[in-house]
Protein backbone atom coordinates (compact mmCIF):
# COMPACT_ATOMS: atom_id res chain seq x y z
CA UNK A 1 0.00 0.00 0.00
CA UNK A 2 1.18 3.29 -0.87
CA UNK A 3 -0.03 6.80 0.45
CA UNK A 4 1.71 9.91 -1.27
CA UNK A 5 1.96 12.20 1.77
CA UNK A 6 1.62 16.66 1.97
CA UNK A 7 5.35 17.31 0.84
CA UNK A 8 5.13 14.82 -2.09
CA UNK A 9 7.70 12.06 -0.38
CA UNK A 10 6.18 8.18 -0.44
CA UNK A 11 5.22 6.42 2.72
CA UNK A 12 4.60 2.77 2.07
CA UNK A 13 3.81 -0.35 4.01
CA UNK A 14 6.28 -3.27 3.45
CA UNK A 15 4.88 -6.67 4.91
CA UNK A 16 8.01 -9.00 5.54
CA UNK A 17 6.34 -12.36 6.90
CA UNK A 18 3.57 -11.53 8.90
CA UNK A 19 4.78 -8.10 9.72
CA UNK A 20 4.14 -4.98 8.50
CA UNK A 21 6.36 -1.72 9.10
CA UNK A 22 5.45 1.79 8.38
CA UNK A 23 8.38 3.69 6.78
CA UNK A 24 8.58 7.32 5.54
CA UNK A 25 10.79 8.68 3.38
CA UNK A 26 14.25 11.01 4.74
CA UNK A 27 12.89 14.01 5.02
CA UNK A 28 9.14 13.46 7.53
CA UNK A 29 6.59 15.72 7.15
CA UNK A 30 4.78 16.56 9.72
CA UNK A 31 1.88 14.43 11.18
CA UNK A 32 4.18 11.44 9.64
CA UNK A 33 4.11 8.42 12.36
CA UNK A 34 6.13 5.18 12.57
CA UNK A 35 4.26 1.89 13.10
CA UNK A 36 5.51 -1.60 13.73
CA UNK A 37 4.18 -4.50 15.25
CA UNK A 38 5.90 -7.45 16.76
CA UNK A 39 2.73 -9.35 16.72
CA UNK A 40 2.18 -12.50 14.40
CA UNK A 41 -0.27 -10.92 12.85
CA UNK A 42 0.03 -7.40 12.20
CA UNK A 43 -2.34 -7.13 9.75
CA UNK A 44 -5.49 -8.25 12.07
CA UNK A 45 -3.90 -5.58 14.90
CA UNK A 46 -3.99 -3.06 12.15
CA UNK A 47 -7.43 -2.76 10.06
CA UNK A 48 -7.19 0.54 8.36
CA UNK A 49 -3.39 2.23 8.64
CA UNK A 50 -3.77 5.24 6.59
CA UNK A 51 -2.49 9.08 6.38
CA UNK A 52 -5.32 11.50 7.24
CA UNK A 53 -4.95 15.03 5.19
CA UNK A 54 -2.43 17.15 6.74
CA UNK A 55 -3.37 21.64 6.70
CA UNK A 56 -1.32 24.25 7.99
CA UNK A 57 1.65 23.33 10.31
CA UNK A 58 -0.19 20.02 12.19
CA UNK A 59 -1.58 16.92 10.79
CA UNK A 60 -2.56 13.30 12.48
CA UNK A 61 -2.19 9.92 11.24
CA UNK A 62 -5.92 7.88 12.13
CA UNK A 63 -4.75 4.27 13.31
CA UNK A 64 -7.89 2.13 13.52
CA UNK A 65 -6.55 -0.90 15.58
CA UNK A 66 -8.55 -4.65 15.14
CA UNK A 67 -7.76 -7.12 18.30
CA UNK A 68 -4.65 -4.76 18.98
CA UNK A 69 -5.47 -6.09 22.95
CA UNK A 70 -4.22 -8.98 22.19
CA UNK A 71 -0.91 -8.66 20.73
CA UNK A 72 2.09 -9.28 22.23
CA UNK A 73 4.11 -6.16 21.62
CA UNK A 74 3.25 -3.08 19.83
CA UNK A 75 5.27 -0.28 19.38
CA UNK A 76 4.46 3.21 18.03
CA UNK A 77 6.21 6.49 17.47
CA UNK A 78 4.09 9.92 16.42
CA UNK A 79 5.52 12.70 15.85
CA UNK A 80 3.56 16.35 16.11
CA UNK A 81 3.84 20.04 15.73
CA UNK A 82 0.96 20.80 17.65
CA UNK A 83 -1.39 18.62 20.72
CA UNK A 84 -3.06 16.64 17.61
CA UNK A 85 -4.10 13.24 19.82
CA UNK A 86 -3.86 9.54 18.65
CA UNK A 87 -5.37 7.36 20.87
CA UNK A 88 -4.41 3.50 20.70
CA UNK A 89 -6.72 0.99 23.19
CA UNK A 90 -4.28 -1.16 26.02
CA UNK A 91 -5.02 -3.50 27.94
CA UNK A 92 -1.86 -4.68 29.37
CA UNK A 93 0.25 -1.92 31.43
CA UNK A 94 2.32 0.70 29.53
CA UNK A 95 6.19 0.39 29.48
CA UNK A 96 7.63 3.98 28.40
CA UNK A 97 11.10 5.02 26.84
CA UNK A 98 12.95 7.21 29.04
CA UNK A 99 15.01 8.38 26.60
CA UNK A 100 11.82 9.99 24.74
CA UNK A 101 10.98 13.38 25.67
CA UNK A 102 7.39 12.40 24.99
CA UNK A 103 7.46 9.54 27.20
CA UNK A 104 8.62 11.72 29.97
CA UNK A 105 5.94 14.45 29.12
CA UNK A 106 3.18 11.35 28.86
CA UNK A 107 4.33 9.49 32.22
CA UNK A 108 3.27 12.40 34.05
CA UNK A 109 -0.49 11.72 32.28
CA UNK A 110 -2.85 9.34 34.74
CA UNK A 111 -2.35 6.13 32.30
CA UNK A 112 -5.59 4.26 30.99
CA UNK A 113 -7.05 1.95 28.38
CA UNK A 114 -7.01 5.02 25.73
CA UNK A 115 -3.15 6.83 26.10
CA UNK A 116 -3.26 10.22 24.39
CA UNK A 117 -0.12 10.78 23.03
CA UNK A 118 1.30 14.39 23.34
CA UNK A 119 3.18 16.35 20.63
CA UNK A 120 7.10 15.88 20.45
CA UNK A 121 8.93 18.53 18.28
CA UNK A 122 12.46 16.94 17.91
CA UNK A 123 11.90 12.78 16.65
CA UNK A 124 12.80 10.37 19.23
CA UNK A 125 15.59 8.34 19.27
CA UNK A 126 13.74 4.61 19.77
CA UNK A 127 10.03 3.97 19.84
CA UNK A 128 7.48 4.43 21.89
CA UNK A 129 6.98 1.00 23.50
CA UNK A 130 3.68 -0.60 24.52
CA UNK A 131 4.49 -4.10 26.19
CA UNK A 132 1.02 -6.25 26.35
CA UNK A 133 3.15 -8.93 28.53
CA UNK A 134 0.25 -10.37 30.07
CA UNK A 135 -1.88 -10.12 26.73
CA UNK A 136 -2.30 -13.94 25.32
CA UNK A 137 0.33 -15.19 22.72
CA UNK A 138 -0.13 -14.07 19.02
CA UNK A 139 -2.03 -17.72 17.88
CA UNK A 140 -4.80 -16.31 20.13
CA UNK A 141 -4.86 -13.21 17.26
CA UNK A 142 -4.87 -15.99 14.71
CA UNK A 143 -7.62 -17.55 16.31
CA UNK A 144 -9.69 -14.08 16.46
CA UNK A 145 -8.97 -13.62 13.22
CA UNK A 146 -9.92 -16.25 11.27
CA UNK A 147 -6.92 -18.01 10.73
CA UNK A 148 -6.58 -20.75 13.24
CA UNK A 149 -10.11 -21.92 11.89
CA UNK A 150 -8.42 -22.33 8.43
CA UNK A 151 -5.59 -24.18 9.99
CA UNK A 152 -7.96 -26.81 11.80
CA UNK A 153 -9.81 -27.05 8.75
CA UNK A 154 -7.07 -27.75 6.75
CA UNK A 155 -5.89 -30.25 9.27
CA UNK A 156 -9.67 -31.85 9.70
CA UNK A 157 -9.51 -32.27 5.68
CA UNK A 158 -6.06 -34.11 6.08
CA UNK A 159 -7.19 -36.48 8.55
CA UNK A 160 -10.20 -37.76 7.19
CA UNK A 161 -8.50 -37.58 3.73
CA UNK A 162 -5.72 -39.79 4.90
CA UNK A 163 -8.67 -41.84 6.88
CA UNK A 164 -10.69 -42.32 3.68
CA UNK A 165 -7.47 -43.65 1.89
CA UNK A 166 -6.29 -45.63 4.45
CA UNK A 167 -9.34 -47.61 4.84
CA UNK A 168 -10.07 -48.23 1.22
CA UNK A 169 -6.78 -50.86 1.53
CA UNK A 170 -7.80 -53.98 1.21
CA UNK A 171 -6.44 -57.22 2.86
CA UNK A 172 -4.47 -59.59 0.01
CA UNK A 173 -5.49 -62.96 -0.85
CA UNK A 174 -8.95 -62.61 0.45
CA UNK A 175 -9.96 -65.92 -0.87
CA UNK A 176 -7.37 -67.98 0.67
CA UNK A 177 -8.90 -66.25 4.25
CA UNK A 178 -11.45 -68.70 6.83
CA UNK A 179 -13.91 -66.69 8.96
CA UNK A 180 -15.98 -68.10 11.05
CA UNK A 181 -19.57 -66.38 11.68
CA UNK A 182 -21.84 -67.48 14.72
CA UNK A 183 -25.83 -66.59 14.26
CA UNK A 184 -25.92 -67.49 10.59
CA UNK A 185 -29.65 -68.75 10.60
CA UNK A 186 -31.05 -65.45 10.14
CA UNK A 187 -30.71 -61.83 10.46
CA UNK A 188 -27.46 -60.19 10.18
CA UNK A 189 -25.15 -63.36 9.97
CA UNK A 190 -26.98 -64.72 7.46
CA UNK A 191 -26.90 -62.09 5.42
CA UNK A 192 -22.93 -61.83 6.02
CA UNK A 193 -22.45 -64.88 5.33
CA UNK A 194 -23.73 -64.80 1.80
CA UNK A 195 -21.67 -61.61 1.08
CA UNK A 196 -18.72 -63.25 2.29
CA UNK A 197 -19.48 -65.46 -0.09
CA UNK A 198 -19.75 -63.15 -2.99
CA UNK A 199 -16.91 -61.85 -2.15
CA UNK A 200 -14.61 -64.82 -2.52
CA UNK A 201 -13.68 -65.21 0.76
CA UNK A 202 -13.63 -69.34 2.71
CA UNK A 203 -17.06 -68.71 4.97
CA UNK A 204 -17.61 -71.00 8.11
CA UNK A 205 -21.33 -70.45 8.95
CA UNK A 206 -22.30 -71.76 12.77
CA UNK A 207 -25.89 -72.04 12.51
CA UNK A 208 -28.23 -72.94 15.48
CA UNK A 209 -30.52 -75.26 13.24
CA UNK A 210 -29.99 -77.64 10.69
CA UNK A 211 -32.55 -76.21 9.22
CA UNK A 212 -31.12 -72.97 9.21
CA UNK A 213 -27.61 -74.30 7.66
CA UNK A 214 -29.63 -75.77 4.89
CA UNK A 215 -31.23 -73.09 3.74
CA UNK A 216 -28.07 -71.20 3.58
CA UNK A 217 -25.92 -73.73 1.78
CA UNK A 218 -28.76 -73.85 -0.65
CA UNK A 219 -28.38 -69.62 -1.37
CA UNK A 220 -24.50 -69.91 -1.57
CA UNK A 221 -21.75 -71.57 -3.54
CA UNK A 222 -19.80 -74.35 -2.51
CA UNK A 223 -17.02 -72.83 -0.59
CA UNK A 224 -19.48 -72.12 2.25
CA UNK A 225 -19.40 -74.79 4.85
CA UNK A 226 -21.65 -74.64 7.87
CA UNK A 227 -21.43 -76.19 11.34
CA UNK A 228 -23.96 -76.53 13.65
CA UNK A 229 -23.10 -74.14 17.02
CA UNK A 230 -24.70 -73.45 20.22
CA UNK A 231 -23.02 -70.65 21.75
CA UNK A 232 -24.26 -71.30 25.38
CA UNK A 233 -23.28 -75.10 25.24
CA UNK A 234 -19.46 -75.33 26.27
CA UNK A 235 -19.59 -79.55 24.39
CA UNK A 236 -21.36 -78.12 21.40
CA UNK A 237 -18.35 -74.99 21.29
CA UNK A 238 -15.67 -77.67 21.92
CA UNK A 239 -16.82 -79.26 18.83
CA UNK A 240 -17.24 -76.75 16.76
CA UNK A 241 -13.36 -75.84 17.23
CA UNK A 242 -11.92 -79.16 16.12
CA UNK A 243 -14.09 -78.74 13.14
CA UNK A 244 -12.36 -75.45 12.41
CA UNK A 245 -9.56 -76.77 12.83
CA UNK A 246 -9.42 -79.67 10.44
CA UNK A 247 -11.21 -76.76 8.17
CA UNK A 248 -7.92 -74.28 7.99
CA UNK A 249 -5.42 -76.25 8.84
CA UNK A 250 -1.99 -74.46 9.71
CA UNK A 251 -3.73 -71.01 7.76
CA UNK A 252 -5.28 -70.74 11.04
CA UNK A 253 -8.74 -68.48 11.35
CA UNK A 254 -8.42 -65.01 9.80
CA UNK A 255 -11.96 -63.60 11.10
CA UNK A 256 -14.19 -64.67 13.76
CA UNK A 257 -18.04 -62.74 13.81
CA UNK A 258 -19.39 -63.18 17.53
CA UNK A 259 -22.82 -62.44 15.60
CA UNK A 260 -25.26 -65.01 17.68
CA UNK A 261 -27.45 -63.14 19.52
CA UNK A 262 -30.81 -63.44 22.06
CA UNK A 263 -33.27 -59.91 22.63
CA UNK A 264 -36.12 -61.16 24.63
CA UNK A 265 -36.91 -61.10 27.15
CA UNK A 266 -37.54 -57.11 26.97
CA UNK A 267 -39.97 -55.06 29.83
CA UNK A 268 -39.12 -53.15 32.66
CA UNK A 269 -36.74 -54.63 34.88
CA UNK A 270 -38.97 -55.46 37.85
CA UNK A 271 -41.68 -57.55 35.73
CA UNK A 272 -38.30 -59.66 35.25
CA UNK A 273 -37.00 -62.68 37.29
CA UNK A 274 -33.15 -63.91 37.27
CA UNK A 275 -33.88 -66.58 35.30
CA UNK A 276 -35.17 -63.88 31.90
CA UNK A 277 -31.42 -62.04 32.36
CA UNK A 278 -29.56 -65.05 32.73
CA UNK A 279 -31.24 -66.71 29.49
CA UNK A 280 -29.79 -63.45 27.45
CA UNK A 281 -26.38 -62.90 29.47
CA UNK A 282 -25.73 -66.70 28.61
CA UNK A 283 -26.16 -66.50 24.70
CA UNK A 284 -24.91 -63.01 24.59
CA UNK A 285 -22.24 -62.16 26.80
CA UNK A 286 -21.12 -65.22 28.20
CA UNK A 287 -21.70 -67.34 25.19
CA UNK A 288 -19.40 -64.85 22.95
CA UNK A 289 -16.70 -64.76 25.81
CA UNK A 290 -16.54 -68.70 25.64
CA UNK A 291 -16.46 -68.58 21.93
CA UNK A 292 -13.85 -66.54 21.80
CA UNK A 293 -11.18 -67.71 23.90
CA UNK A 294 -11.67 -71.13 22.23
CA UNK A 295 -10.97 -69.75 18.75
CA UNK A 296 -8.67 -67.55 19.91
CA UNK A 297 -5.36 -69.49 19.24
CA UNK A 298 -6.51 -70.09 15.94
CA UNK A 299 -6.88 -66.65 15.04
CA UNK A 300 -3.76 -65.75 16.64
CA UNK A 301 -1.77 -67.82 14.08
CA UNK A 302 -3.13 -65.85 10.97
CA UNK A 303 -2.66 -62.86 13.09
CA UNK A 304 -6.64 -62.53 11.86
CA UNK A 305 -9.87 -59.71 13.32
CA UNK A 306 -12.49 -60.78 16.00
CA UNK A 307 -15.26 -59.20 15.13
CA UNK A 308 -17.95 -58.45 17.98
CA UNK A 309 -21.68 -57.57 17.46
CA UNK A 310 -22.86 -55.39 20.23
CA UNK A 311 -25.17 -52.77 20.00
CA UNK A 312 -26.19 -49.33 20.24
CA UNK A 313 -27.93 -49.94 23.34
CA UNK A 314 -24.00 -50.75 24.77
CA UNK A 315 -23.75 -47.43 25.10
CA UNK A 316 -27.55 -45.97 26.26
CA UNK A 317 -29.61 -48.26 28.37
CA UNK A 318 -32.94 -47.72 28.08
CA UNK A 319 -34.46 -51.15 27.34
CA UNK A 320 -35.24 -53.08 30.68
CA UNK A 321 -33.74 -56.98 30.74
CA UNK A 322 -30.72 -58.62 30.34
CA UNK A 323 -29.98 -57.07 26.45
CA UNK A 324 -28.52 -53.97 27.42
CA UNK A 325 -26.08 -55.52 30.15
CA UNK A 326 -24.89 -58.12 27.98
CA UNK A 327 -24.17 -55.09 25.30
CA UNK A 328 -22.53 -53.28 27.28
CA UNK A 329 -20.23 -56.65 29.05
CA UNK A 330 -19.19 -57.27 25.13
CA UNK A 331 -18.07 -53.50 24.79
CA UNK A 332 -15.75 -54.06 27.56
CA UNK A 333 -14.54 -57.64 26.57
CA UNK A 334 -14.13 -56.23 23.11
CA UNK A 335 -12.17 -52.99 24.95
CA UNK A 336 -10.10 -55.28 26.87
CA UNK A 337 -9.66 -58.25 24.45
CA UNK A 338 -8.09 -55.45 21.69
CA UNK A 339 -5.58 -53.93 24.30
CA UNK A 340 -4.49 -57.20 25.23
CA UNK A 341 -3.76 -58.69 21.82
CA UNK A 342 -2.70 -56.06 19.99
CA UNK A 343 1.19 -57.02 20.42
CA UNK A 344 0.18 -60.48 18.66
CA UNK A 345 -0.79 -58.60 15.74
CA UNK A 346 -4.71 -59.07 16.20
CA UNK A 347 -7.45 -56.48 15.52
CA UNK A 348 -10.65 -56.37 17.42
CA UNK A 349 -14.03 -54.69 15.91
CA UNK A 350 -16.46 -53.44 17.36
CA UNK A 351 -20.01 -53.35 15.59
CA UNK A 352 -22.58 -51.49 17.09
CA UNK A 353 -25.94 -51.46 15.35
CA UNK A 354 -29.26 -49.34 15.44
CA UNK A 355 -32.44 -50.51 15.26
CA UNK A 356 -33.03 -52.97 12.41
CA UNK A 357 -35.81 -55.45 11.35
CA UNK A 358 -34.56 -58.88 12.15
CA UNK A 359 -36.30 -61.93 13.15
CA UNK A 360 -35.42 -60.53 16.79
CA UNK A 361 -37.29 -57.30 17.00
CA UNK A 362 -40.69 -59.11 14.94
CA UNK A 363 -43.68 -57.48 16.20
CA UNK A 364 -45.47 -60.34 18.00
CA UNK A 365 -43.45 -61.98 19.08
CA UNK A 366 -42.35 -58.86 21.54
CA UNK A 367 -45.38 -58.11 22.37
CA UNK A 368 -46.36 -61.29 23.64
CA UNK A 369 -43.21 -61.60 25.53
CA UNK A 370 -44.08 -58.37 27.15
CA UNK A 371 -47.60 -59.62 28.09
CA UNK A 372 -46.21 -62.85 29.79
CA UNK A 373 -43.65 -60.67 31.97
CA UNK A 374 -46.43 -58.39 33.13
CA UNK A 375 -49.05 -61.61 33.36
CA UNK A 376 -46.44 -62.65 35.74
CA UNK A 377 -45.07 -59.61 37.80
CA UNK A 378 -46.12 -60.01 41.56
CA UNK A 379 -49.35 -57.90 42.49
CA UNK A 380 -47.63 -55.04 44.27
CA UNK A 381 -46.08 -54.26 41.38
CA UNK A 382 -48.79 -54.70 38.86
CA UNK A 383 -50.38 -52.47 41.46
CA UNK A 384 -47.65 -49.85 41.82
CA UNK A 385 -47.58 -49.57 37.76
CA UNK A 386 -51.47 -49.45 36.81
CA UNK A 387 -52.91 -51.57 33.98
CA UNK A 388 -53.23 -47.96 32.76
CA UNK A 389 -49.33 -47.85 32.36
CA UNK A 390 -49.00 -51.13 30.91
CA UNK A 391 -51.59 -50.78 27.83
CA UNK A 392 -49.62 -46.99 27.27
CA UNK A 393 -46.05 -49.71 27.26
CA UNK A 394 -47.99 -51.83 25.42
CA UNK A 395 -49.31 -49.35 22.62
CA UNK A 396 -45.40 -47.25 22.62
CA UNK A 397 -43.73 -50.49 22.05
CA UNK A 398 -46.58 -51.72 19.11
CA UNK A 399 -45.82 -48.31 17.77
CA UNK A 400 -41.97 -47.96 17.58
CA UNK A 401 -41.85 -52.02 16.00
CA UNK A 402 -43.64 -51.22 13.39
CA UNK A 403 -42.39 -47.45 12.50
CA UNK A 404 -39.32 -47.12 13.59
CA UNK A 405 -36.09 -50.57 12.63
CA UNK A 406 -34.83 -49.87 9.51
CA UNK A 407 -34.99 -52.73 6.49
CA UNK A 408 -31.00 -51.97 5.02
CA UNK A 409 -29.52 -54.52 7.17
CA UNK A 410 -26.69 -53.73 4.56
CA UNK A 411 -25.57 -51.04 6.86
CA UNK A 412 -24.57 -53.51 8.80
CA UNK A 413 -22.99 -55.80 7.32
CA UNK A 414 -21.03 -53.59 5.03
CA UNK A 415 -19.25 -52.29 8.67
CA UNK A 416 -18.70 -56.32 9.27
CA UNK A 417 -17.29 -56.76 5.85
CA UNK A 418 -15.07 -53.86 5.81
CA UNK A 419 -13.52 -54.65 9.71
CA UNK A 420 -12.66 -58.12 7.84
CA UNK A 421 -11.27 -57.19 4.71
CA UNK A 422 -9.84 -53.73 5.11
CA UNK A 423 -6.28 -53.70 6.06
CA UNK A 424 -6.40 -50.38 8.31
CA UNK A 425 -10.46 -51.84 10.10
CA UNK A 426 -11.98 -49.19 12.48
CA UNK A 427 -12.06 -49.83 16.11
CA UNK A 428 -15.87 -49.34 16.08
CA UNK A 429 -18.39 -49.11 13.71
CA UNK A 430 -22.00 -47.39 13.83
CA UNK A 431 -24.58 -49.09 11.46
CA UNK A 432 -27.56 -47.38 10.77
CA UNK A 433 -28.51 -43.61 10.91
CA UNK A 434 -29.98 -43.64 13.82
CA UNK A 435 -27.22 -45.01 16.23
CA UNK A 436 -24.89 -42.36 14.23
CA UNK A 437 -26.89 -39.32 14.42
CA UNK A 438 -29.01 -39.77 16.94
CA UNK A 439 -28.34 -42.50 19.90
CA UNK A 440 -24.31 -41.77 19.74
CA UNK A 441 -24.40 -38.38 20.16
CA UNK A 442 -27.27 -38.68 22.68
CA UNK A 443 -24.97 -40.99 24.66
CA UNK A 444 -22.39 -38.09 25.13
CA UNK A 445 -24.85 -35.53 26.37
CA UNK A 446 -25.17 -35.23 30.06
CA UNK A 447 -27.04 -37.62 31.95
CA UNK A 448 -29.78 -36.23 33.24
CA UNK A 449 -30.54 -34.37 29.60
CA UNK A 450 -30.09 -37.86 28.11
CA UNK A 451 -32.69 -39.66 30.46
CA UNK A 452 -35.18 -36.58 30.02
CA UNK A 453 -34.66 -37.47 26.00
CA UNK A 454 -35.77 -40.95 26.61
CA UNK A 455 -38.14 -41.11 28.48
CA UNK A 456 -40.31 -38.19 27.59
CA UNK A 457 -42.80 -39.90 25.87
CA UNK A 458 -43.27 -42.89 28.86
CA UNK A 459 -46.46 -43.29 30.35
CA UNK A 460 -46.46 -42.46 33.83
CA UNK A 461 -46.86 -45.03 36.55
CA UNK A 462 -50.01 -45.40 39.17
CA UNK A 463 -48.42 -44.56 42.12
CA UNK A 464 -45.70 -42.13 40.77
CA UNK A 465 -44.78 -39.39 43.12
């Protein structure tokens, strides 16, 4: 920027990095000023640095300072014929030159936010120094101004650039790989399996039914073997690992899916009995646990991905019976599990669904499991709730299984797929838009917001107080 000033000389700005210094030429008219700024960013401190017209023997220089209270040091020197004021806002306390005949004049001035800076007929030898000392570092004046927001940016867009890449490796030799997937009679495992298959890759389908493993090897191609598995039977487990075994030989097992799962019973907890958690804990938690550690040696040698199926509801509880404890026991197996064998080169995945349509969440079937835990709370509470409260359960729950799981059970098993094939796998994957937009971030609100969120719409019990 150049401004021609009253005598005809050239005053110019020259910007060397991020700083900018205000030079005149030799001979200084008067109402010429000095600025410099040892700030990092001089040119947020200074908006508008301009020479204001200059008549008879006095002139003034209009400094219009942006964020100047917090910079770190600024210095200025004005020089005047006459008492023409420039006033510069400070925070911080004001350091003066002694050597400066207008320092000495302005130290005898009460000193406050706005300094009025006298006239000084003969030009100083050194600046006039304001020293912001206690005034925050100059990336705080970046951050005012706009340009620490371009530098996160610019970082965000380099992680989740080198993220996307990253995970769009894929694992060699896919179709010399074994994985082993529990729960394959319906739902998400069977629909796994079968794009497993697609895929190429060896598939190991534990099915609960013959039945089930029938109908599966019917929709698939050869390469897909099945095995009959019940999770919660430590004989029936025990087998199912010396079949492996004799399946991949020294390969070993590249991907185990701890898919099998058990929802019902589902009602609030004190219609329950020990027995209706224990029946889920077994299958889910416990049943997974035992499956694991007895296919864990196998995955170890092909330094392979365990793959565990939680849920959404692992991380917000809001579900009465044993579903949402087991969830949340596999988060922290899975947690611990990945921690631990990490050093043997083995990856554990998380998978934490929404709400989907499954065989699990059918319509009756949950609501008749919900009339046989109420049929057979204890009178007191039947009494305490109100059959008023249970037909307003009753209705909510007809209401949300039939509006609200989603039918793309692909959003699933895509996050499956990918923590088995994909050479850099996630540590925990979100199907469904719900658990990513709504039930995660819901999860990290405070506690007593998230429990007003939830239970809003609940009917309210008989004898609530």
């Amino acid at each position: 920027m150049v401004t021609r000033s009253r005598r005809g000389e050239f005053s110019r700005v020259q910007h060397v990095g991020s700083r900018a210094l205000w030079e005149t030429g030799l001979q200084r008219p008067r109402g010429s000023c000095w600025v410099r700024s040892a700030s990092e960013n001089t040119a947020c401190v200074l908006n508008t640095l301009r020479g204001a017209e200059s008549s008879g023997n006095s002139g003034s220089v209009t400094l219009q300072p942006c964020l100047f209270l917090l910079t770190d040091v600024f210095y200025v020197h004005k020089e005047f014929n006459s008492k023409i004021p420039g006033t510069i806002s400070c925070k911080a306390p004001l350091v003066l030159d002694e050597s400066c005949g207008c320092c000495r004049q302005a130290s005898k001035r009460p000193l406050c936010c706005s300094v009025l800076l006298s006239s000084c007929s003969d030009p100083p030898q050194s600046w006039l120094h304001f020293s912001a000392s206690l005034a925050p570092s100059a990336w705080l004046v970046d951050l005012q101004c706009g340009r620490m927001w371009l530098y996160l940016a610019a970082l965000l867009g380099l992680y989740f650039l080198r993220r996307w890449y990253r995970e769009r490796q894929t694992v060699e030799n896919l179709r010399e790989k074994y994985v082993l997937i529990t729960g394959c009679d319906s739902g998400f495992g069977n629909l796994l399996a079968k794009q497993l298959d697609v895929r190429g890759l060896r598939v190991l389908a534990a099915c609960l039914t013959q039945q089930g493993a029938e109908q599966l090897r019917k929709a698939t191609s050869q390469r897909l073997q099945t095995v009959i598995l019940d999770v919660t039977r430590t004989d029936s487990i025990a087998a199912a690992t010396a079949w492996v075994k004799e399946q991949v030989g020294d390969k070993g097992l590249w991907g185990l899916v701890n898919n099998a799962g058990l929802l019902l019973p589902l009602a609030p907890n004190e219609w329950l009995t020990k027995d209706d958690f224990v029946k889920v804990l077994d299958v889910n938690l416990v049943g997974l646990i035992e499956v694991t550690l007895s296919f864990l040696p196998l995955v170890k040698r092909a330094r392979g991905r365990v793959v565990n199926v939680a849920s959404i509801l692992g991380r917000l509880a809001f579900y009465g019976g044993g579903y949402c404890p087991s969830k949340y026991g596999v988060e922290a197996f899975s947690d611990s599990l990945r921690r631990e064998l990490r050093p043997f080169g083995v990856k554990i995945a998380i998978v934490e669904p929404g709400y989907f349509r499954t065989p699990m969440t059918e319509t009756q079937r949950n609501l008749e499991c919900l009339e046989q835990s109420w049929h057979r709370a204890r009178p007191e509470i039947k009494e305490s709730y109100g059959q008023r409260y249970f037909d307003s359960h009753h209705k909510l729950t007809r209401e949300i299984l039939l509006t609200k799981p989603s039918t793309n059970l692909y959003l699933v098993t895509d996050c499956m797929e990918h923590a088995l094939t994909a050479r850099h796998p996630r540590t925990r994957y979100s199907g469904g838009w719900d658990a990513q937009f709504f039930y995660i971030p819901l999860s990290y609100l405070p506690t007593a917001l998230a429990d007003w969120v939830l239970t809003w719409t609940w009917p309210r019990p008989a004898q609530a107080v």
